[in-house]
Protein backbone atom coordinates (compact mmCIF):
# COMPACT_ATOMS: atom_id res chain seq x y z
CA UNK A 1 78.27 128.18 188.97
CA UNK A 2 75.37 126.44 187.47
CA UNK A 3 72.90 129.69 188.10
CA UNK A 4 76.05 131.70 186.34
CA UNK A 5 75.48 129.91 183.15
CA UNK A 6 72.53 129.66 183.21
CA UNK A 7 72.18 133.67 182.96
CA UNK A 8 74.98 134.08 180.53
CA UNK A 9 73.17 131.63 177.95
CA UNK A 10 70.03 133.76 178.36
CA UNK A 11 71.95 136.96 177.80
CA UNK A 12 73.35 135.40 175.02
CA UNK A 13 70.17 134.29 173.43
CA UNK A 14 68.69 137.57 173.87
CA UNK A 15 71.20 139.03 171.60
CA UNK A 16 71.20 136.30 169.31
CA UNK A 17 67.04 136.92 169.31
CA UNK A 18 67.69 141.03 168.89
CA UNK A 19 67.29 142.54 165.44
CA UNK A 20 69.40 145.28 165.82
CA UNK A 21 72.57 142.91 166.74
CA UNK A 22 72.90 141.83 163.02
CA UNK A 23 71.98 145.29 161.19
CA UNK A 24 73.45 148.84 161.48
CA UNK A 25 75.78 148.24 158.34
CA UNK A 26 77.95 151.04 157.99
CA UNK A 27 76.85 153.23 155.18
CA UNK A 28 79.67 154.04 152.33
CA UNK A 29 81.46 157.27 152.18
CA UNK A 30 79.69 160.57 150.91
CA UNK A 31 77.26 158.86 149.56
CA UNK A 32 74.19 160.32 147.63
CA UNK A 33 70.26 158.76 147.44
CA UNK A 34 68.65 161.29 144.62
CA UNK A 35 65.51 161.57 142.28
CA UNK A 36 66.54 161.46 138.80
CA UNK A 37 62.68 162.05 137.94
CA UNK A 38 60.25 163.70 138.68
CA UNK A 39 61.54 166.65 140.02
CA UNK A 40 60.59 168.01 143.26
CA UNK A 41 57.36 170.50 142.57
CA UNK A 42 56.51 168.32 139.53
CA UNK A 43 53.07 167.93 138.32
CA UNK A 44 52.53 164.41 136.64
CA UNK A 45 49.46 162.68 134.94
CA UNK A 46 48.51 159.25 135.30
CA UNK A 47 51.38 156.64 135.73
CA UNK A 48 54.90 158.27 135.52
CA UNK A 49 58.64 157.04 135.58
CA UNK A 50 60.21 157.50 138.93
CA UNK A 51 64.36 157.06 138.43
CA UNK A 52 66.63 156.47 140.94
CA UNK A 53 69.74 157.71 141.49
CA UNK A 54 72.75 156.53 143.91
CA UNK A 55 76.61 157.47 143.82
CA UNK A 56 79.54 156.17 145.95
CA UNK A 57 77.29 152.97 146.51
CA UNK A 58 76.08 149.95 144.82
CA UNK A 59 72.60 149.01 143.82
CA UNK A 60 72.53 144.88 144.20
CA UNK A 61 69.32 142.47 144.94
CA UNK A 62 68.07 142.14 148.24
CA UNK A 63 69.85 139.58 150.09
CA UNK A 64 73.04 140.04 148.27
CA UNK A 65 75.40 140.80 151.57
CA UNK A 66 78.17 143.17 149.36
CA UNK A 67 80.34 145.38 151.05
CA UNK A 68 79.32 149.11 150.30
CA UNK A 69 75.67 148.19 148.52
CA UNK A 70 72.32 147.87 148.79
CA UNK A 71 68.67 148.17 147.38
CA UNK A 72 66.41 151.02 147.04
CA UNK A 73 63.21 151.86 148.71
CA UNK A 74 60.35 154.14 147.79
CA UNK A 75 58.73 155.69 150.45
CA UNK A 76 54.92 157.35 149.16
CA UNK A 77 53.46 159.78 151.19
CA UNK A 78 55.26 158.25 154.63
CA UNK A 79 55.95 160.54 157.49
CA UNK A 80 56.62 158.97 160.21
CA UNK A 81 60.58 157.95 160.68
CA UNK A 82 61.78 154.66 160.04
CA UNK A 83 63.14 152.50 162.31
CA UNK A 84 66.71 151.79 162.44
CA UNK A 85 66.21 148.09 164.31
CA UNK A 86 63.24 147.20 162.62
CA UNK A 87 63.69 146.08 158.83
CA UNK A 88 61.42 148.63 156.07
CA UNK A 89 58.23 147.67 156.21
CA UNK A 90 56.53 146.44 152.66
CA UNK A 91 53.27 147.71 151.74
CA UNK A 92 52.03 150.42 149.49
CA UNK A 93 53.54 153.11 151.10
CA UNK A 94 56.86 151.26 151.43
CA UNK A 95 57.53 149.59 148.30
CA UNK A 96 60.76 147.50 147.52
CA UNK A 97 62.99 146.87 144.92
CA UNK A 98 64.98 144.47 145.64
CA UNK A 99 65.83 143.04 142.17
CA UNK A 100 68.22 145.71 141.96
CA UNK A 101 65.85 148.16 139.31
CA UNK A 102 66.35 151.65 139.67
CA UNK A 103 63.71 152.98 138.31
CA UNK A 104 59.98 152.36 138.22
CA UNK A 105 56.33 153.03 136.81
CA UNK A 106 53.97 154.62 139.31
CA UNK A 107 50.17 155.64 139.29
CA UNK A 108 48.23 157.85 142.22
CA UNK A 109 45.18 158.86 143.31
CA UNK A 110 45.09 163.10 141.72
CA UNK A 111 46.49 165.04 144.24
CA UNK A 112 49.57 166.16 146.29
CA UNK A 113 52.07 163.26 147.51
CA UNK A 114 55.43 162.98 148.35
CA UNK A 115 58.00 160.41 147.99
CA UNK A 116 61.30 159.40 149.44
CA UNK A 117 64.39 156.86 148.51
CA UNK A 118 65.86 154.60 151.44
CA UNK A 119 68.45 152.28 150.28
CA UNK A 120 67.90 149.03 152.57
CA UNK A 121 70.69 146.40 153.37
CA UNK A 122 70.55 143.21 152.57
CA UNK A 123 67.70 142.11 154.63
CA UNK A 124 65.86 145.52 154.51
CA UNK A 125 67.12 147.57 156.83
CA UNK A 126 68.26 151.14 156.56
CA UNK A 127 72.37 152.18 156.79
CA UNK A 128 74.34 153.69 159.69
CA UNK A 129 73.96 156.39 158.81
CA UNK A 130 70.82 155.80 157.45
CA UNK A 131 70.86 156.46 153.30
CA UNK A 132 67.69 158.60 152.50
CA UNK A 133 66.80 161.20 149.50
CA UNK A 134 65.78 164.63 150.08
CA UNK A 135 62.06 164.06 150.19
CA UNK A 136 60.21 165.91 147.28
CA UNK A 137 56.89 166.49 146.34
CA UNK A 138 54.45 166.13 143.35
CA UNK A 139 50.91 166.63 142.04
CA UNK A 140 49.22 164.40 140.27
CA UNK A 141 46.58 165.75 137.93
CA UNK A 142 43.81 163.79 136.99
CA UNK A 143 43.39 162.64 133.38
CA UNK A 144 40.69 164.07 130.71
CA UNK A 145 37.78 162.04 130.62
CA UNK A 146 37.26 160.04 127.32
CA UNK A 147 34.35 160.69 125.45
């Protein structure tokens, strides 16, 4: 009886301990992660406005547990897929907004990038299904040089 317990506690501390127990919030219904700006195939120069845009969900701060919201993640120049037990990482590639903004000012390096939206849960992680933009790409020129 004792060695019966004994395993069931540890089973239930390993779920208790698991990441992925907690998460896999169920996304809302037809709902849509977009790029107001810049368009896909746009060419930019030095920093530029990147707009979000989300509909059939709310945008809400990060850590706010609401039904049917969440906050928005950029993704820049990431191509390897996230994953769904792990929270979004946050670095320079993955960068969080979790103040609820929709829209931001970005500068990079001249050159070809892409970006991606992921709208994270409360605690960072992606929906079930997970809530992503189409992923689009830009050029950024370099600027003049000043005499």
């Amino acid at each position: 009886m004792k060695i019966a317990c004994s395993i069931l506690f540890a089973a239930a501390l390993a779920l208790l301990a698991s990441p992925a127990a907690a998460q896999n919030k169920p996304a809302g219904k037809d709902v849509k992660l977009y790029f107001i700006s810049p368009r896909d195939g746009a060419t930019v120069r030095g920093a530029f406005l990147v707009r979000f845009g989300l509909r059939n969900m709310g945008v809400t701060h990060a850590g706010d547990d609401y039904p049917n919201s969440g906050h928005h993640h950029l993704l820049i120049d990431v191509n390897e897929p996230l994953n769904p037990n792990e929270p979004i990482p946050s670095d320079k590639s993955h960068q969080h907004f979790g103040a609820g903004q929709t829209e931001t000012r970005i500068e990079l390096s001249p050159g070809k990038h892409t970006l991606q939206l992921v709208l994270g849960d409360a605690k960072h992680f992606p929906f079930d299904p997970p809530v992503v933009s189409e992923k689009i790409t830009i050029r950024v020129r370099s600027l003049p040089d000043r005499p």
